[in-house]
PDB file of N, CA and C in Angstrom:
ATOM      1  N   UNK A   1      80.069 -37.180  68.336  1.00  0.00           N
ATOM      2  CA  UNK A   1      81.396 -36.672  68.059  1.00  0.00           C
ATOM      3  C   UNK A   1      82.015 -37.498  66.943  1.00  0.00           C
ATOM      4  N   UNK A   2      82.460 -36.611  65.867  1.00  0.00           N
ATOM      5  CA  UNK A   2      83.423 -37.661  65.297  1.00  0.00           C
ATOM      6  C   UNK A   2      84.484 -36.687  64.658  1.00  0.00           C
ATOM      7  N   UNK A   3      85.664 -37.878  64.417  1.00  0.00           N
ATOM      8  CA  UNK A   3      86.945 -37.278  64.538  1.00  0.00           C
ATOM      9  C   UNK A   3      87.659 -38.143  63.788  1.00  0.00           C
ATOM     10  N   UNK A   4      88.728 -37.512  62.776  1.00  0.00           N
ATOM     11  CA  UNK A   4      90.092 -38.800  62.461  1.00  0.00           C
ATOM     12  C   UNK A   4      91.119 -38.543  63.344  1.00  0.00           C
ATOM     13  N   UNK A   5      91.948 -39.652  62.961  1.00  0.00           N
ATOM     14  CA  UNK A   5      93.463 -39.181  64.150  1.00  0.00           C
ATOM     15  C   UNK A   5      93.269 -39.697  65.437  1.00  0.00           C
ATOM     16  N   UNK A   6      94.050 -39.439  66.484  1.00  0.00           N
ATOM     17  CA  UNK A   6      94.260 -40.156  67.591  1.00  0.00           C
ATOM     18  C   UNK A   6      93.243 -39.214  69.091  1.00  0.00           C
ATOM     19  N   UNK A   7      92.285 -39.129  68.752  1.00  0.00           N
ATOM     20  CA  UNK A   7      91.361 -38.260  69.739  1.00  0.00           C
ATOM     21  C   UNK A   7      90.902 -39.550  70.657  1.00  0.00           C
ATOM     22  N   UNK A   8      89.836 -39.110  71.451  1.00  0.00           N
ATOM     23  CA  UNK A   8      89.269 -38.617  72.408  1.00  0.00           C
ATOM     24  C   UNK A   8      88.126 -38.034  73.060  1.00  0.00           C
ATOM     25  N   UNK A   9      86.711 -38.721  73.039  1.00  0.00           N
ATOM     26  CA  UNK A   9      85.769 -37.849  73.773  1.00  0.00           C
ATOM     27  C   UNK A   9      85.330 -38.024  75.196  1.00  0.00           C
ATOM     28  N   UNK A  10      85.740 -37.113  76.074  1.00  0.00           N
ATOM     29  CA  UNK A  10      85.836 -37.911  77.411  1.00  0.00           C
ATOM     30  C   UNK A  10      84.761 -36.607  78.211  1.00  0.00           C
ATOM     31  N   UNK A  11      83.735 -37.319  78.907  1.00  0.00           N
ATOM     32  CA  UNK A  11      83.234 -36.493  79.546  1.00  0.00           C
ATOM     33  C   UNK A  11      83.530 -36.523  81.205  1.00  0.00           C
ATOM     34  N   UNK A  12      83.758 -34.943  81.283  1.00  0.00           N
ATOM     35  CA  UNK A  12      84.530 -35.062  82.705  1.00  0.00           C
ATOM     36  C   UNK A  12      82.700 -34.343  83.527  1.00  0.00           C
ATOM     37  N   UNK A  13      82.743 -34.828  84.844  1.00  0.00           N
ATOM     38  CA  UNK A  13      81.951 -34.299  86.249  1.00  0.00           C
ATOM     39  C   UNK A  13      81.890 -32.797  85.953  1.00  0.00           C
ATOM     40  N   UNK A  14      82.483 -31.874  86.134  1.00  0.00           N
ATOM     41  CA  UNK A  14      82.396 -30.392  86.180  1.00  0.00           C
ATOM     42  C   UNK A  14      83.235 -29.773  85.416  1.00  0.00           C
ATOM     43  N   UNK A  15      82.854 -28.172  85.774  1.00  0.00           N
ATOM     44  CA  UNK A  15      84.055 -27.422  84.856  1.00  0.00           C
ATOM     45  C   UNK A  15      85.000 -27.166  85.521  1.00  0.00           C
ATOM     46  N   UNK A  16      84.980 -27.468  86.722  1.00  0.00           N
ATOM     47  CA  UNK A  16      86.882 -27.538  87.607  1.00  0.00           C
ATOM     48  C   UNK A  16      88.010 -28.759  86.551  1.00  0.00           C
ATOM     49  N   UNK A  17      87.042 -29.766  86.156  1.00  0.00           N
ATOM     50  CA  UNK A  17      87.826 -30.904  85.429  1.00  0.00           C
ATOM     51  C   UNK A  17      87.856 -30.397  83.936  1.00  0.00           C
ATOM     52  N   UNK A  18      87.160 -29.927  83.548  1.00  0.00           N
ATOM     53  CA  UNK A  18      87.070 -29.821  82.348  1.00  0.00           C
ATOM     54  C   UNK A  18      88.321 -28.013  82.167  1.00  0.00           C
ATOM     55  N   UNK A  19      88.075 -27.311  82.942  1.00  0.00           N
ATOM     56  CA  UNK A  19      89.148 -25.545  82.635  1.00  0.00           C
ATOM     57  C   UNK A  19      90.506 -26.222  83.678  1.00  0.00           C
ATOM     58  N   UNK A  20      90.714 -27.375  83.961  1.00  0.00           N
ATOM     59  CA  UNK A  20      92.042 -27.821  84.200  1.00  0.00           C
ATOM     60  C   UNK A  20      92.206 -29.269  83.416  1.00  0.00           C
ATOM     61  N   UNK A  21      91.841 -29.508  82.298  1.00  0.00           N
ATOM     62  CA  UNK A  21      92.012 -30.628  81.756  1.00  0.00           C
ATOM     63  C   UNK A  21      92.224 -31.868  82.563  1.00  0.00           C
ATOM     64  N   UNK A  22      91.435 -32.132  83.640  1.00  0.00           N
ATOM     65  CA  UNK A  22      91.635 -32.995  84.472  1.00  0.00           C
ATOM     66  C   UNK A  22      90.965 -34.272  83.821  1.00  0.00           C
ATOM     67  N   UNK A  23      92.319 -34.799  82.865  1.00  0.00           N
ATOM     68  CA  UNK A  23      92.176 -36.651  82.837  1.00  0.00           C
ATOM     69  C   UNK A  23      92.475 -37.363  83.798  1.00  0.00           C
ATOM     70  N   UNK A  24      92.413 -37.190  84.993  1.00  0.00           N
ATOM     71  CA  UNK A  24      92.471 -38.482  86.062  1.00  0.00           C
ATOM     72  C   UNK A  24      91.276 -38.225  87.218  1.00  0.00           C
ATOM     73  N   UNK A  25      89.902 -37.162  86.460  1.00  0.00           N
ATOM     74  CA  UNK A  25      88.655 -37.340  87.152  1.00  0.00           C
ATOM     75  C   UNK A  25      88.512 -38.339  87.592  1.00  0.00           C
ATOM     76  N   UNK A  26      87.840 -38.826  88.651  1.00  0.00           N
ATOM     77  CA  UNK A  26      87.121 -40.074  89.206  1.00  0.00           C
ATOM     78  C   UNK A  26      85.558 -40.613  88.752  1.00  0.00           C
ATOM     79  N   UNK A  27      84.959 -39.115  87.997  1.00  0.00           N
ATOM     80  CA  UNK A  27      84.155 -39.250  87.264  1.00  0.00           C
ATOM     81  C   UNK A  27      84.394 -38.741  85.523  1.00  0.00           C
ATOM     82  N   UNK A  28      84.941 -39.966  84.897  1.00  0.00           N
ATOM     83  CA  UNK A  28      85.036 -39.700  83.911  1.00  0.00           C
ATOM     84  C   UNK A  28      84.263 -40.774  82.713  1.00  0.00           C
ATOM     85  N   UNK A  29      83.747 -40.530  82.148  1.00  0.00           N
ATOM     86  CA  UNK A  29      82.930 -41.471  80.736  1.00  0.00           C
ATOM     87  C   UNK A  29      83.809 -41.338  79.626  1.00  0.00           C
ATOM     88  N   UNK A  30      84.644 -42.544  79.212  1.00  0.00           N
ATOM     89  CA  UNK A  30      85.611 -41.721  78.133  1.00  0.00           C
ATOM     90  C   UNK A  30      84.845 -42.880  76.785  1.00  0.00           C
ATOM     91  N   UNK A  31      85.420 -42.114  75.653  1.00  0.00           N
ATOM     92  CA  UNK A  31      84.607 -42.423  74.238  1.00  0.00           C
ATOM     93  C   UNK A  31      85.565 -42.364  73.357  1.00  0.00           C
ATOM     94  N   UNK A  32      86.030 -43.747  73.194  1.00  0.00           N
ATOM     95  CA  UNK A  32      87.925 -43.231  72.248  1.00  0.00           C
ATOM     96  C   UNK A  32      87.545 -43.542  71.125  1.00  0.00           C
ATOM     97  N   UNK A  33      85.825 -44.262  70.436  1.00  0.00           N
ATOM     98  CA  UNK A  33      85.581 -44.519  68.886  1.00  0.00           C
ATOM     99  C   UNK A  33      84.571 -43.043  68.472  1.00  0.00           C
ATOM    100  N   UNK A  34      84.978 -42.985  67.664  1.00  0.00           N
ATOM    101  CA  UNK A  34      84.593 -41.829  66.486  1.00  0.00           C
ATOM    102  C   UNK A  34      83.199 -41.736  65.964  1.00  0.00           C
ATOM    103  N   UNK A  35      82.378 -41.088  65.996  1.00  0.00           N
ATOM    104  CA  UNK A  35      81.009 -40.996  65.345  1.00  0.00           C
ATOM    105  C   UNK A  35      80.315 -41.419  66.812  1.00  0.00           C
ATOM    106  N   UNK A  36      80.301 -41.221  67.594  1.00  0.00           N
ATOM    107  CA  UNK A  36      79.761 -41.319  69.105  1.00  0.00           C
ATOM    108  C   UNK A  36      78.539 -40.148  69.041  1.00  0.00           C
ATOM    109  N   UNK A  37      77.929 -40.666  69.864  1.00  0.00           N
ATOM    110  CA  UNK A  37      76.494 -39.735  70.152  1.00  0.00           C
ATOM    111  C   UNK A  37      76.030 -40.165  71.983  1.00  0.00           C
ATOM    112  N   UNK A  38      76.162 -38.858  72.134  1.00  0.00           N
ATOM    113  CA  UNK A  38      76.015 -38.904  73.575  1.00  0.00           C
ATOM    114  C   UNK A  38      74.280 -37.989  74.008  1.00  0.00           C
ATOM    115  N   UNK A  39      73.827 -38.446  73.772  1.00  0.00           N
ATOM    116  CA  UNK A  39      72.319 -38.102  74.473  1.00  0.00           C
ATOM    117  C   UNK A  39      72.322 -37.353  75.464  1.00  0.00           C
ATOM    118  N   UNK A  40      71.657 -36.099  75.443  1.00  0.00           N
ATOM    119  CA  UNK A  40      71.445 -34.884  77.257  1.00  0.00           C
ATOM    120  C   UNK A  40      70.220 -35.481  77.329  1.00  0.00           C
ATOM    121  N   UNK A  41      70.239 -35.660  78.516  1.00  0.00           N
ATOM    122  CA  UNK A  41      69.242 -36.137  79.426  1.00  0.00           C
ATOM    123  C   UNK A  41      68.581 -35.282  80.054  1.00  0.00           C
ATOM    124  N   UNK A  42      69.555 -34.419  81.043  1.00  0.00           N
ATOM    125  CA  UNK A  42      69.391 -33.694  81.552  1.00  0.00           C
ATOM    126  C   UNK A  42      69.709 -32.186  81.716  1.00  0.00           C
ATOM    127  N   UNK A  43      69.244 -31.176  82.009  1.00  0.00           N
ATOM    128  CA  UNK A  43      69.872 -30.078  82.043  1.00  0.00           C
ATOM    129  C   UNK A  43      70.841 -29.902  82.697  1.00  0.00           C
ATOM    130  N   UNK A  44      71.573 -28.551  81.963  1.00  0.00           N
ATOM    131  CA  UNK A  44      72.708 -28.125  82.650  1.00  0.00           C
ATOM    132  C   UNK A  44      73.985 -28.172  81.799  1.00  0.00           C
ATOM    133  N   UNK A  45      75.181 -28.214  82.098  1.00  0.00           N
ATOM    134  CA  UNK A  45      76.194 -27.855  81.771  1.00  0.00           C
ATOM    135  C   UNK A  45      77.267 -29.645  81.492  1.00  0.00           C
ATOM    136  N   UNK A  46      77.465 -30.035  80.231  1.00  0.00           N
ATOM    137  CA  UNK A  46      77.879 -31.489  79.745  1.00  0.00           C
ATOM    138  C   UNK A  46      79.223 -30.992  79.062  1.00  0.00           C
ATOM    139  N   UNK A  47      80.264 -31.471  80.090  1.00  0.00           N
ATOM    140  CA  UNK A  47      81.303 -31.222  79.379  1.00  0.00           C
ATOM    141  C   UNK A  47      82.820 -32.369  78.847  1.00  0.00           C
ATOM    142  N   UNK A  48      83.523 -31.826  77.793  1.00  0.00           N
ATOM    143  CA  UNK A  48      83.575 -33.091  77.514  1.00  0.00           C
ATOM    144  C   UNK A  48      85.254 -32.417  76.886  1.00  0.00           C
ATOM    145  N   UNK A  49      86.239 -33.262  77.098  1.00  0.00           N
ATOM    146  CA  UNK A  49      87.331 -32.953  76.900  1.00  0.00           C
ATOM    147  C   UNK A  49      88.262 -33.967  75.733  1.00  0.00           C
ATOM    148  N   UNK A  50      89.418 -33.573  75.202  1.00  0.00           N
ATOM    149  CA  UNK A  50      89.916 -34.882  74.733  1.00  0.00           C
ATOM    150  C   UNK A  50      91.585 -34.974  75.320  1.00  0.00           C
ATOM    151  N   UNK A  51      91.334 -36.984  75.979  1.00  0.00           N
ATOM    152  CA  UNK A  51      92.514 -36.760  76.709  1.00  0.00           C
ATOM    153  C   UNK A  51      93.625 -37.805  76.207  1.00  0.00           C
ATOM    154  N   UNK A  52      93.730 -37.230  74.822  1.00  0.00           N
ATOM    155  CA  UNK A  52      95.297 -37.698  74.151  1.00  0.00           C
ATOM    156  C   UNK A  52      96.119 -36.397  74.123  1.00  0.00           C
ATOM    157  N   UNK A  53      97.631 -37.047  74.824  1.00  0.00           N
ATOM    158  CA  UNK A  53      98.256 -35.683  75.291  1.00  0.00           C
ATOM    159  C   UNK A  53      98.054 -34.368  75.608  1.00  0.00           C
ATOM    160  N   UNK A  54      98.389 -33.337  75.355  1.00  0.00           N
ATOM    161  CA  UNK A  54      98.007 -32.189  75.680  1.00  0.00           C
ATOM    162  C   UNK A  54      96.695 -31.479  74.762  1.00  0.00           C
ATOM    163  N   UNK A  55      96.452 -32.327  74.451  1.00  0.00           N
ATOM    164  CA  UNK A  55      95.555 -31.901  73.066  1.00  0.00           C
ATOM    165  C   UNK A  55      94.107 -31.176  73.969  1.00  0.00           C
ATOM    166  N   UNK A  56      93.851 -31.304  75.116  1.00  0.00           N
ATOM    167  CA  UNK A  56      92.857 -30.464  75.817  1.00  0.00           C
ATOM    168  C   UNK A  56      93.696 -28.923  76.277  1.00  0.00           C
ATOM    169  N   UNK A  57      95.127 -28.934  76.646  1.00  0.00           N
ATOM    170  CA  UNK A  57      94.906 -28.159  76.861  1.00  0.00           C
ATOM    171  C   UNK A  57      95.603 -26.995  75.635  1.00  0.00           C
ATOM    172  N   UNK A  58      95.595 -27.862  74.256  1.00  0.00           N
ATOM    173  CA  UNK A  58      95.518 -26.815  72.996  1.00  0.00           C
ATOM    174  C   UNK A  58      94.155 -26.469  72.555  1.00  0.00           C
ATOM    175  N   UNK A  59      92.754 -26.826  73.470  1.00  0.00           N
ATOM    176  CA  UNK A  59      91.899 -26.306  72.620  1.00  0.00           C
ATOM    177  C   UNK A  59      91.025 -27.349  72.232  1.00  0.00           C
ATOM    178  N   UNK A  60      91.073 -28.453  73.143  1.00  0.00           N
ATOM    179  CA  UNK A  60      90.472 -29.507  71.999  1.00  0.00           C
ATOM    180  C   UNK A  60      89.136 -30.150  73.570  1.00  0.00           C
ATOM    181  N   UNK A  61      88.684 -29.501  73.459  1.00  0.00           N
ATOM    182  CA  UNK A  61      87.262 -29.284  74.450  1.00  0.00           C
ATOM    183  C   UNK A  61      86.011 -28.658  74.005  1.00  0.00           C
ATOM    184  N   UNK A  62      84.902 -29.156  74.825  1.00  0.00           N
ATOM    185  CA  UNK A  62      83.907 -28.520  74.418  1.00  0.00           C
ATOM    186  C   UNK A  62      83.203 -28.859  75.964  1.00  0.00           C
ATOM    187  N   UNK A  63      81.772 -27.442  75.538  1.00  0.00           N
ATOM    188  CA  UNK A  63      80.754 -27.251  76.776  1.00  0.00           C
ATOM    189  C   UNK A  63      79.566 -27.482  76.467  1.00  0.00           C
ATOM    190  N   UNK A  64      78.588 -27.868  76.858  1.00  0.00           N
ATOM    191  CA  UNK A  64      77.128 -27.752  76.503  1.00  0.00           C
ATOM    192  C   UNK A  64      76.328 -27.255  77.100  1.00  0.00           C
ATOM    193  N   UNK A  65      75.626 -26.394  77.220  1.00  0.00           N
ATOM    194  CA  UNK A  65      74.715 -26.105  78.176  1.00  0.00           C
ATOM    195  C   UNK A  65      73.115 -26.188  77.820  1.00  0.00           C
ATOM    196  N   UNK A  66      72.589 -26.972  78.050  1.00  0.00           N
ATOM    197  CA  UNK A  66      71.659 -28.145  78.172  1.00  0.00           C
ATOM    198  C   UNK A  66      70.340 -27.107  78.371  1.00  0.00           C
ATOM    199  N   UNK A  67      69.114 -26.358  77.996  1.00  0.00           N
ATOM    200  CA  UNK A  67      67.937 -26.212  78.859  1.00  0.00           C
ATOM    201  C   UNK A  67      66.920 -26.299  78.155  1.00  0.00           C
ATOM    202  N   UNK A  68      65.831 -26.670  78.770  1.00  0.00           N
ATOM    203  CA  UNK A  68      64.272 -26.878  78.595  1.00  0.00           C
ATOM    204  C   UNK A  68      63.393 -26.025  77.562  1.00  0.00           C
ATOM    205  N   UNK A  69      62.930 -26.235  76.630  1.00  0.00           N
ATOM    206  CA  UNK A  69      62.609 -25.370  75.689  1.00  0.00           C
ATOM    207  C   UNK A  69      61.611 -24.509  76.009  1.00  0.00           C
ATOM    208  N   UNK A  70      61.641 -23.663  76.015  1.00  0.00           N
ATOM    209  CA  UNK A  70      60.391 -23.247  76.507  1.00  0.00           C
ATOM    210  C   UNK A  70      59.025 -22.645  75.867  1.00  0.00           C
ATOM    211  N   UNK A  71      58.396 -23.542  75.883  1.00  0.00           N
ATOM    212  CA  UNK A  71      56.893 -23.564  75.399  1.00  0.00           C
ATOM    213  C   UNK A  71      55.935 -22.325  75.043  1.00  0.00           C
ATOM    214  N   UNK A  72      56.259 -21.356  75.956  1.00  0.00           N
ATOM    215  CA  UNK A  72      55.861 -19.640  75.474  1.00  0.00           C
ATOM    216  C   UNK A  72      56.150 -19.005  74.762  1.00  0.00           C
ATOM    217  N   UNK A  73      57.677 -19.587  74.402  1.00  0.00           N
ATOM    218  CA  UNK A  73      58.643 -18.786  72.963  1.00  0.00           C
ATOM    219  C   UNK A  73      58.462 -19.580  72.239  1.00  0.00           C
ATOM    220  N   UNK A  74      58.121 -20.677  71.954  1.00  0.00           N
ATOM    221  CA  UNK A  74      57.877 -21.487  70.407  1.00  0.00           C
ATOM    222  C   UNK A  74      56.907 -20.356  70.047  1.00  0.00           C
ATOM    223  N   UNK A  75      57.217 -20.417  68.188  1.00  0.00           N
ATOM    224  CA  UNK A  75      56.682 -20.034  66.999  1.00  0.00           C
ATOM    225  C   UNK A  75      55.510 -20.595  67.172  1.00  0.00           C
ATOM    226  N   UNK A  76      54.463 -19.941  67.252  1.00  0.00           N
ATOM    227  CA  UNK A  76      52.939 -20.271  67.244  1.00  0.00           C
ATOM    228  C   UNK A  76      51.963 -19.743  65.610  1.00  0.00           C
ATOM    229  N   UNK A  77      51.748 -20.568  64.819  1.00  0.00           N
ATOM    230  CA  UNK A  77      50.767 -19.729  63.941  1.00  0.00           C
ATOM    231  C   UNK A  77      48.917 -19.700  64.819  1.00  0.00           C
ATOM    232  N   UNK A  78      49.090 -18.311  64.133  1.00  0.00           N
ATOM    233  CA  UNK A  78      47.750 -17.829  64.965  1.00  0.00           C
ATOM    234  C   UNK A  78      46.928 -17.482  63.598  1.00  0.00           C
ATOM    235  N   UNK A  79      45.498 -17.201  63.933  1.00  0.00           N
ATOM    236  CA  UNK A  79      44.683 -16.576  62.979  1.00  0.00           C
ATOM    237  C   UNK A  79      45.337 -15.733  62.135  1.00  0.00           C
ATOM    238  N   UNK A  80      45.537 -14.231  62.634  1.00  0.00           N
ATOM    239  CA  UNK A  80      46.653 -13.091  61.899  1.00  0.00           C
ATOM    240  C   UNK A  80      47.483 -13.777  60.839  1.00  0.00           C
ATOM    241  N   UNK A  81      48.373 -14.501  61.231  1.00  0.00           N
ATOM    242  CA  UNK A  81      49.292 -14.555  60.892  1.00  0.00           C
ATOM    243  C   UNK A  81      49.250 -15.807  59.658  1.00  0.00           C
ATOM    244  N   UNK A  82      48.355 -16.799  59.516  1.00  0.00           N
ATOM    245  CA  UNK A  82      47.716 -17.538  58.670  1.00  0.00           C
ATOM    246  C   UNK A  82      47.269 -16.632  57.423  1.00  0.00           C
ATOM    247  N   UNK A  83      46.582 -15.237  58.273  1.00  0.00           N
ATOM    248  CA  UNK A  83      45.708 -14.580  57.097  1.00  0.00           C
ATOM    249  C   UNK A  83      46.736 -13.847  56.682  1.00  0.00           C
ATOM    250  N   UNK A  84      47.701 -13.151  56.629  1.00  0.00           N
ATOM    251  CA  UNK A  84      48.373 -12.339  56.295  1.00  0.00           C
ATOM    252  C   UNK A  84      49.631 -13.533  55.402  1.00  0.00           C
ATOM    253  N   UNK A  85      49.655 -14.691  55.709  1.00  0.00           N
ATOM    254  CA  UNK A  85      50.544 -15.729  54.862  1.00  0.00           C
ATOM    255  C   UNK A  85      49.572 -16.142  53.177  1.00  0.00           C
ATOM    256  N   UNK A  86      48.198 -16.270  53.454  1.00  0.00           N
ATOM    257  CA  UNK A  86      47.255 -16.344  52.676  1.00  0.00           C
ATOM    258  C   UNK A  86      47.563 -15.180  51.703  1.00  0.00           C
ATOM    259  N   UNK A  87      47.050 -13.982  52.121  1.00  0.00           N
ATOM    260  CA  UNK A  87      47.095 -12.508  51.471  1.00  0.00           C
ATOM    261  C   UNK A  87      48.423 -12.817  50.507  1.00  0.00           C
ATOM    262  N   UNK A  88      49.460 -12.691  51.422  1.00  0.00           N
ATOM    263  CA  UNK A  88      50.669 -12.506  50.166  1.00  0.00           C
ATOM    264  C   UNK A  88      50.772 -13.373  49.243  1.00  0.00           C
ATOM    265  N   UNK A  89      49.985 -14.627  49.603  1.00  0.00           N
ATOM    266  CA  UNK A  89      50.475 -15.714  48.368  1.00  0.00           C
ATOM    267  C   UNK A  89      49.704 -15.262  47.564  1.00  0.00           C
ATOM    268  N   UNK A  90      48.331 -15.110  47.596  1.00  0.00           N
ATOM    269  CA  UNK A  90      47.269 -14.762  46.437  1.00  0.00           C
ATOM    270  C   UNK A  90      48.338 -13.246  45.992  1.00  0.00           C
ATOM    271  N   UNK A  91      48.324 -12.170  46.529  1.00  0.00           N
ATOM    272  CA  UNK A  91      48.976 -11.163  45.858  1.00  0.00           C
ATOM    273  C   UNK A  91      50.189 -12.075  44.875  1.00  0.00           C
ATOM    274  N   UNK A  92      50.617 -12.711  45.547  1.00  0.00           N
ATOM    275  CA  UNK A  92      52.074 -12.577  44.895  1.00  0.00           C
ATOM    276  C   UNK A  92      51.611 -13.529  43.152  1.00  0.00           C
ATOM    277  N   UNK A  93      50.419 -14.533  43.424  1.00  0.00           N
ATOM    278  CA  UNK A  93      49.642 -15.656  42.286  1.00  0.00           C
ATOM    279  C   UNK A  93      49.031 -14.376  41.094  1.00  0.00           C
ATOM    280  N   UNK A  94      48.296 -13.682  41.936  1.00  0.00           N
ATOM    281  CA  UNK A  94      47.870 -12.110  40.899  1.00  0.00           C
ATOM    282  C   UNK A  94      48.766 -11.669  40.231  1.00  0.00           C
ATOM    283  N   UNK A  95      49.874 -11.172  41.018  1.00  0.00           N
ATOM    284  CA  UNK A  95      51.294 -10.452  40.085  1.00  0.00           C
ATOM    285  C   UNK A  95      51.659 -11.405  39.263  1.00  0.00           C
ATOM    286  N   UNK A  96      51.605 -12.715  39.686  1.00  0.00           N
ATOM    287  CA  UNK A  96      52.267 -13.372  38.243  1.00  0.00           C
ATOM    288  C   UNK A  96      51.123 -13.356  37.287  1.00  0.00           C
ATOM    289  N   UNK A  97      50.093 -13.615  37.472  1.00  0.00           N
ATOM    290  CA  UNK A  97      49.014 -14.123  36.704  1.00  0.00           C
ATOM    291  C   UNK A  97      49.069 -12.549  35.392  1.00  0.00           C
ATOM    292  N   UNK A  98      49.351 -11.022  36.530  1.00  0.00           N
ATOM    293  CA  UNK A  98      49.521 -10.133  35.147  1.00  0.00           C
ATOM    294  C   UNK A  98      50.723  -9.824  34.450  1.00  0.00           C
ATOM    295  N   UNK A  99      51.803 -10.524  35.328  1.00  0.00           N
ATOM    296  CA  UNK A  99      53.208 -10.701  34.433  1.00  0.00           C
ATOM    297  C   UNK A  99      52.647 -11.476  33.022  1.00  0.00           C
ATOM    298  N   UNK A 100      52.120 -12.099  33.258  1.00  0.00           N
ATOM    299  CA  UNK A 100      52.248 -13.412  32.096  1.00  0.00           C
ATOM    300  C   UNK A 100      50.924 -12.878  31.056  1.00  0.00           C
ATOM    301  N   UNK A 101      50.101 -12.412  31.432  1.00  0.00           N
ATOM    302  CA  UNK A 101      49.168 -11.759  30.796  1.00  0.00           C
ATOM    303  C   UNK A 101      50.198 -10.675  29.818  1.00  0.00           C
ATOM    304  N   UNK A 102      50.643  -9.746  30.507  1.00  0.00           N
ATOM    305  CA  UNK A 102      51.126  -8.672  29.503  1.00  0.00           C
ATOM    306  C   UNK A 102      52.664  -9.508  28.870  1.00  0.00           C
ATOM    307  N   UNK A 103      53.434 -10.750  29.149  1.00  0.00           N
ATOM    308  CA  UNK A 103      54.057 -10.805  27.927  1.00  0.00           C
ATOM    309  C   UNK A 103      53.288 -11.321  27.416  1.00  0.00           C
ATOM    310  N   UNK A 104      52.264 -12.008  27.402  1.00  0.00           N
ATOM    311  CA  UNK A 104      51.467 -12.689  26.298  1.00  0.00           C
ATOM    312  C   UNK A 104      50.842 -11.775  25.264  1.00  0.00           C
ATOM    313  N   UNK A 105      50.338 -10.740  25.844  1.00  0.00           N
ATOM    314  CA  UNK A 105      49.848  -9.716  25.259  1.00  0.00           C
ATOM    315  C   UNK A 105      50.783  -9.022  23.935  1.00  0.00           C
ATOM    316  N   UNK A 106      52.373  -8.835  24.252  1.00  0.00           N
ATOM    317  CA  UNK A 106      53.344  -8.033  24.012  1.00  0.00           C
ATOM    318  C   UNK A 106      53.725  -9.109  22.690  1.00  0.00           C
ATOM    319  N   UNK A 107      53.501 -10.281  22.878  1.00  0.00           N
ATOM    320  CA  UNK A 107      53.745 -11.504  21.658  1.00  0.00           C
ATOM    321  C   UNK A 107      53.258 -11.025  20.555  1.00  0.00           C
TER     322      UNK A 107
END
């Protein structure tokens, strides 16, 4: 997080604390210097409020929701798809190769 001015990065326990701006959680981690980096560890829902005056409840919050990447939907290059990246480059090395042929020609 980073911020000028008189902020605030405070991470509250749940979203009961966090959709009632609750600064007097019992579980609260507060972060009042600027350029902060807070690491997810874990999944799920990291929420984090700022508790100089009303300034959470103008808007000055955020949510995270945290999950596991999942390994079946990563971008995989496969055979296909190698050969068909191959194909277009040579096509596309040909088209230039007769661009440049016919202005040379046209000289």
């Amino acid at each position: 997080f980073n911020w000028t001015g008189n902020h605030t990065a405070a991470q509250v326990r749940n979203q009961a604390d966090y959709d009632n701006c609750n600064t007097n959680a019992t579980e609260i981690t507060l972060y009042a210097v600027a350029g902060v980096r807070v690491p997810f560890t874990t999944e799920g829902f990291h929420y984090f409020i700022c508790t100089v005056g009303t300034h959470c409840e103008q808007g000055q919050k955020v949510a995270f929701n945290v999950i596991a990447a999942d390994e079946s939907s990563a971008p995989r290059a496969t055979l296909f798809s190698l050969s068909m990246f191959l194909s277009a480059l040579a096509i596309t090395i040909q088209a230039m190769s007769i661009a440049e042929t016919i202005v040379y020609a046209e000289r």
